[in-house]
Protein backbone atom coordinates (compact mmCIF):
# COMPACT_ATOMS: atom_id res chain seq x y z
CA UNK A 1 -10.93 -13.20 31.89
CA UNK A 2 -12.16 -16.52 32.70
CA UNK A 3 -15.47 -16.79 34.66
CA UNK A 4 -16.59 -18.90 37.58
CA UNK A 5 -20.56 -19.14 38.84
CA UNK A 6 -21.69 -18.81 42.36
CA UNK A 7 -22.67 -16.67 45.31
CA UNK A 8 -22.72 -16.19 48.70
CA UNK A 9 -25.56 -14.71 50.55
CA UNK A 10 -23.89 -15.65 54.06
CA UNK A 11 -20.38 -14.96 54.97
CA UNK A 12 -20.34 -18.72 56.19
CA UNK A 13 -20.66 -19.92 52.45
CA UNK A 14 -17.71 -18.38 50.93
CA UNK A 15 -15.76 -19.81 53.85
CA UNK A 16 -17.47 -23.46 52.46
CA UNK A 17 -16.30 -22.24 48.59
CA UNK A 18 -12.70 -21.41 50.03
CA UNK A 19 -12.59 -24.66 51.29
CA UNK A 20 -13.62 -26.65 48.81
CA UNK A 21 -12.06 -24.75 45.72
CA UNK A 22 -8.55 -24.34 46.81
CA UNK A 23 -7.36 -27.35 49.35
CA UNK A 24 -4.27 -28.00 46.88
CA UNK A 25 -3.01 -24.25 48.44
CA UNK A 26 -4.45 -24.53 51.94
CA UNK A 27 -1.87 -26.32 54.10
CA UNK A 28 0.37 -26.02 56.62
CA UNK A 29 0.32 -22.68 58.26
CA UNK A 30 -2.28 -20.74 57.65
CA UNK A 31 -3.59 -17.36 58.56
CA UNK A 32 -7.13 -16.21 57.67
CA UNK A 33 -7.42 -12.42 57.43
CA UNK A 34 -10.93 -11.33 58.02
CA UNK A 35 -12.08 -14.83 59.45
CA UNK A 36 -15.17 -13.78 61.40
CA UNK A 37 -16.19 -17.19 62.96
CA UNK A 38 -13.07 -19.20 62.09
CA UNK A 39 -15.06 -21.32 60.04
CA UNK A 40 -12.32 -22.38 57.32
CA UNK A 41 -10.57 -24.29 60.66
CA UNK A 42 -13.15 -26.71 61.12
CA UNK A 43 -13.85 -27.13 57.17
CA UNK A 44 -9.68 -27.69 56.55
CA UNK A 45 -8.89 -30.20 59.20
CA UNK A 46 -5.05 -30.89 59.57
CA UNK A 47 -3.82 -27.47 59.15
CA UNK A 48 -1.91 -25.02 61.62
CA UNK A 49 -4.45 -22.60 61.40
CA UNK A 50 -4.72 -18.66 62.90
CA UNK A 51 -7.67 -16.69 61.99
CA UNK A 52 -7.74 -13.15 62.80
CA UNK A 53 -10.76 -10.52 62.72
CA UNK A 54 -11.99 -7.32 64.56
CA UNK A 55 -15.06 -8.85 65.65
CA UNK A 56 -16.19 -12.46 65.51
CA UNK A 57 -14.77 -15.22 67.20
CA UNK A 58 -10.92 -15.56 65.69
CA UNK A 59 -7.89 -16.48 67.45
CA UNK A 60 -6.31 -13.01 67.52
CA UNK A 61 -8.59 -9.49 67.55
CA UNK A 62 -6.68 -7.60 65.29
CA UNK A 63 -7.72 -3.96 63.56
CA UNK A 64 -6.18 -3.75 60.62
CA UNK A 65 -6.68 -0.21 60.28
CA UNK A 66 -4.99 0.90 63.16
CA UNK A 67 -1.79 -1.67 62.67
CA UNK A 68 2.19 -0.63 62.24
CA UNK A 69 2.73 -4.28 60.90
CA UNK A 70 0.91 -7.25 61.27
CA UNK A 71 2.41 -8.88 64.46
CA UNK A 72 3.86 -12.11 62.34
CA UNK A 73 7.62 -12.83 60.76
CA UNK A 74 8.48 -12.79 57.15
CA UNK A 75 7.21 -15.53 55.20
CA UNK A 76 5.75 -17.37 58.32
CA UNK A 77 2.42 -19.04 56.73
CA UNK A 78 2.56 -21.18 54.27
CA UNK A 79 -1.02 -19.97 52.97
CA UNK A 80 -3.02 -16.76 53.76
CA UNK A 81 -6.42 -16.19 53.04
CA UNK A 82 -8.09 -12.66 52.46
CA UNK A 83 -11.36 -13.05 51.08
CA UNK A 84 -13.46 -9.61 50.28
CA UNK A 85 -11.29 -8.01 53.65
CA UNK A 86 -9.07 -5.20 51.53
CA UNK A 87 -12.25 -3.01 50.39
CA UNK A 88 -12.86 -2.43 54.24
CA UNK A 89 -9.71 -0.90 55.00
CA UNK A 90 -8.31 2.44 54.55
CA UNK A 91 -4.55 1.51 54.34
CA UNK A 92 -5.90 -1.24 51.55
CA UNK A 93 -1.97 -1.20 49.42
CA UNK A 94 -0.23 -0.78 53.24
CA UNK A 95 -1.94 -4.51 54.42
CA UNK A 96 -1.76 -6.14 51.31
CA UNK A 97 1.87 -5.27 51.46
CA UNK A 98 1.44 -7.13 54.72
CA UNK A 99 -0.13 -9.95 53.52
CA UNK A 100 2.69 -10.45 51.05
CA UNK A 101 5.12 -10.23 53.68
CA UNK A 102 3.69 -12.91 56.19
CA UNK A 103 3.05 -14.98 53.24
CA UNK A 104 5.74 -18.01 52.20
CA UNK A 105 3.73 -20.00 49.84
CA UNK A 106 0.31 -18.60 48.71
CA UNK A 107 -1.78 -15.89 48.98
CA UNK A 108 -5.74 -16.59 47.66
CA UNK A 109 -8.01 -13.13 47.60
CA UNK A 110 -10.92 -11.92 46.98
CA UNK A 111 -11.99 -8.32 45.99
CA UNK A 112 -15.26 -7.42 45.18
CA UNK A 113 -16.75 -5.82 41.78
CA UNK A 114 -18.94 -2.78 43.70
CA UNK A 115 -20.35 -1.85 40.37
CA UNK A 116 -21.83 -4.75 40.13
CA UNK A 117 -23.56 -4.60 43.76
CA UNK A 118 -24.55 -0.87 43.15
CA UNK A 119 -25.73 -1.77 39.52
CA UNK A 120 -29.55 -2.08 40.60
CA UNK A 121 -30.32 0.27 42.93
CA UNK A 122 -28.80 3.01 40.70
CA UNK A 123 -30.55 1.91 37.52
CA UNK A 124 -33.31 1.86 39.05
CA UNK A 125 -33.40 5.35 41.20
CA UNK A 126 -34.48 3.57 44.41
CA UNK A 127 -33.07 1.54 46.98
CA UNK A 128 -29.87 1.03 48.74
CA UNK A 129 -26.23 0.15 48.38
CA UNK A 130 -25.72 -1.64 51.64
CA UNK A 131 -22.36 -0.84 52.31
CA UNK A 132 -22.27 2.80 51.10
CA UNK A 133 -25.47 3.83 51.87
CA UNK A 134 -26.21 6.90 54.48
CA UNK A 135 -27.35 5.39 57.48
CA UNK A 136 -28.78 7.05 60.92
CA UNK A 137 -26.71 5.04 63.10
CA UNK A 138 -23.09 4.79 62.84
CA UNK A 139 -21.92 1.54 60.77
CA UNK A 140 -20.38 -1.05 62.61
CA UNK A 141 -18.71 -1.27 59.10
CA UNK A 142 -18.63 -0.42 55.58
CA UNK A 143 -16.76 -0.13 52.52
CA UNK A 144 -14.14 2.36 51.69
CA UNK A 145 -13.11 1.63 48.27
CA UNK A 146 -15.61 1.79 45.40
CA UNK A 147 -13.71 -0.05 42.46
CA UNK A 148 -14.98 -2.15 39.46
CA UNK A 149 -14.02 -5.62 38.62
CA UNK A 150 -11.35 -4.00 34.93
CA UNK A 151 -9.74 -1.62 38.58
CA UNK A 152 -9.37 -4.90 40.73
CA UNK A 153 -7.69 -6.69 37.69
CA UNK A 154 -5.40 -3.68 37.26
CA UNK A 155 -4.26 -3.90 41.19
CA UNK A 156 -3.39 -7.26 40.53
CA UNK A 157 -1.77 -7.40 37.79
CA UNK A 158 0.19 -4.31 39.41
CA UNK A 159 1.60 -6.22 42.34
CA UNK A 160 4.70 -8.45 40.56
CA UNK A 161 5.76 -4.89 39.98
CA UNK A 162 6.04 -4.13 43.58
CA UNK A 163 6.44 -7.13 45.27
CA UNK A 164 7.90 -10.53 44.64
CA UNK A 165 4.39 -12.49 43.53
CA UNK A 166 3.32 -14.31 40.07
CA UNK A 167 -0.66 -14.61 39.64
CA UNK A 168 -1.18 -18.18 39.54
CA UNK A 169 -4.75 -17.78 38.57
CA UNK A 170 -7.70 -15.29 38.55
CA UNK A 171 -10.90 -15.05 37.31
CA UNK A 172 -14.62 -13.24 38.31
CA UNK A 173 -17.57 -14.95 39.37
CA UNK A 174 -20.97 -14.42 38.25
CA UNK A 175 -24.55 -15.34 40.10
CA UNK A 176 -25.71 -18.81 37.93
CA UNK A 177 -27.94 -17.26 35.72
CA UNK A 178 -29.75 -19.22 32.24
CA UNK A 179 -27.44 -19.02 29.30
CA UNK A 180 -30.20 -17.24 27.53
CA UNK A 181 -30.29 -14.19 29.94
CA UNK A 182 -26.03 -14.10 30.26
CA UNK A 183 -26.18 -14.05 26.50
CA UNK A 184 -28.86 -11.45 26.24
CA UNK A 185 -26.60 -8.92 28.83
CA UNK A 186 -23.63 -9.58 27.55
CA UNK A 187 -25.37 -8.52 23.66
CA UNK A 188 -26.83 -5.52 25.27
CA UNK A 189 -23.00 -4.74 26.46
CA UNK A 190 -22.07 -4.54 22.59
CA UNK A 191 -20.07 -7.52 22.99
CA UNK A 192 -17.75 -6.03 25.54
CA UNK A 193 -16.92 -8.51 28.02
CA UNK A 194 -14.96 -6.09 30.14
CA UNK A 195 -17.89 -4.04 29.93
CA UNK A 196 -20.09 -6.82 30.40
CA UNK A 197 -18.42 -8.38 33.71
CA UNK A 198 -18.16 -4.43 34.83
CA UNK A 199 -21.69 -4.57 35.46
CA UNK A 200 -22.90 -8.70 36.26
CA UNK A 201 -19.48 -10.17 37.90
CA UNK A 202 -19.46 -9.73 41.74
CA UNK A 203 -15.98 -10.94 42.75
CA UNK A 204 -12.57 -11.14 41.30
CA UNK A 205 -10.67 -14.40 42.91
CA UNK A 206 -6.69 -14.38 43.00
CA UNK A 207 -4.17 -16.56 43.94
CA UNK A 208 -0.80 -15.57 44.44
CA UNK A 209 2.47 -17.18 44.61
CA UNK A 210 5.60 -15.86 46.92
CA UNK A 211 8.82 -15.93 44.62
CA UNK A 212 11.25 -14.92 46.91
């Protein structure tokens, strides 16, 4: 598994990475899944662009949780983006069945490694896991899937058996950290990089290709 490094601690920055790492997918049509502010339309000029989001400011409110279909044909967008969306959802294999569907050309998702965001506050018996955590107010919203970044792989790598996709690339991304320190984890992790990216990787990044 190859390995990216960066991190996002605001929404509006992974929208800026998005941008920036995949304009040769990003064209023509494109719907954003989980677009909060729509930011990706002002950082992609030129495109034919529909963002869609519970809250936020998208183009079309849309729950995804309480959806029959997504309200778009077969193969309509040329690109769709779903970046750290499916972990939110309780009918997470029903909309990325969706996603496939609306999808013509690409498909570029994200899925998060929760291991990795529990890792500290578990190790070190204090804390909280933001989106898991008990809290006295009701959530505006959380997480409902608690997978590792080996269980994200395995989903993806799953889907060419259901549905007509080929992985065009993936790979997990890391926080920069000194060589020194990523070399002393991943020694302390027996030289297990599976084991190793379990606990330090935060996100798993896909792209997908529609082949039929």
């Amino acid at each position: 598994m190859r390995v990216e490094f960066d991190h996002f601690p605001e929404g509006s920055l992974r929208s800026s990475y998005i941008a920036q790492r995949f304009p040769q997918y990003i064209r023509g049509k494109v719907l954003d899944v989980g677009c909060d502010n729509a930011l990706l339309k002002r950082l992609v000029p030129g495109i034919d662009y529909l963002g869609v989001d519970v809250e936020g400011t998208p183009d079309l409110i849309l729950n995804l949780d309480e959806i029959d279909e997504l309200p778009f044909a077969t193969s309509q967008f040329d690109c769709v983006v779903c970046a750290d969306v499916l972990e939110h959802l309780d009918n997470l294999h029903f909309v990325f069945g969706e996603l496939v569907r609306v999808c013509g050309g690409h498909l570029i998702l994200s899925l998060p490694n929760n291991w990795s965001n529990a890792r500290r506050a578990i190790e070190r018996g204090y804390g909280t896991i933001g989106h898991y955590g008990l809290q006295i107010q009701t959530p505006v919203d959380r997480h409902k899937w608690f997978f590792n970044l080996h269980e994200a792989i395995q989903f993806i790598e799953g889907q060419p058996q259901k549905f007509p996709v080929k992985v065009v690339e993936s790979y997990a991304m890391e926080r920069p950290r000194p060589a020194l320190l990523r070399w002393l984890r991943y020694a302390l992790a027996a030289g297990n990089k599976m084991r190793y990216l379990n606990r330090f990787a935060h996100t798993l990044w896909t792209v997908l290709k529609k082949t039929a």
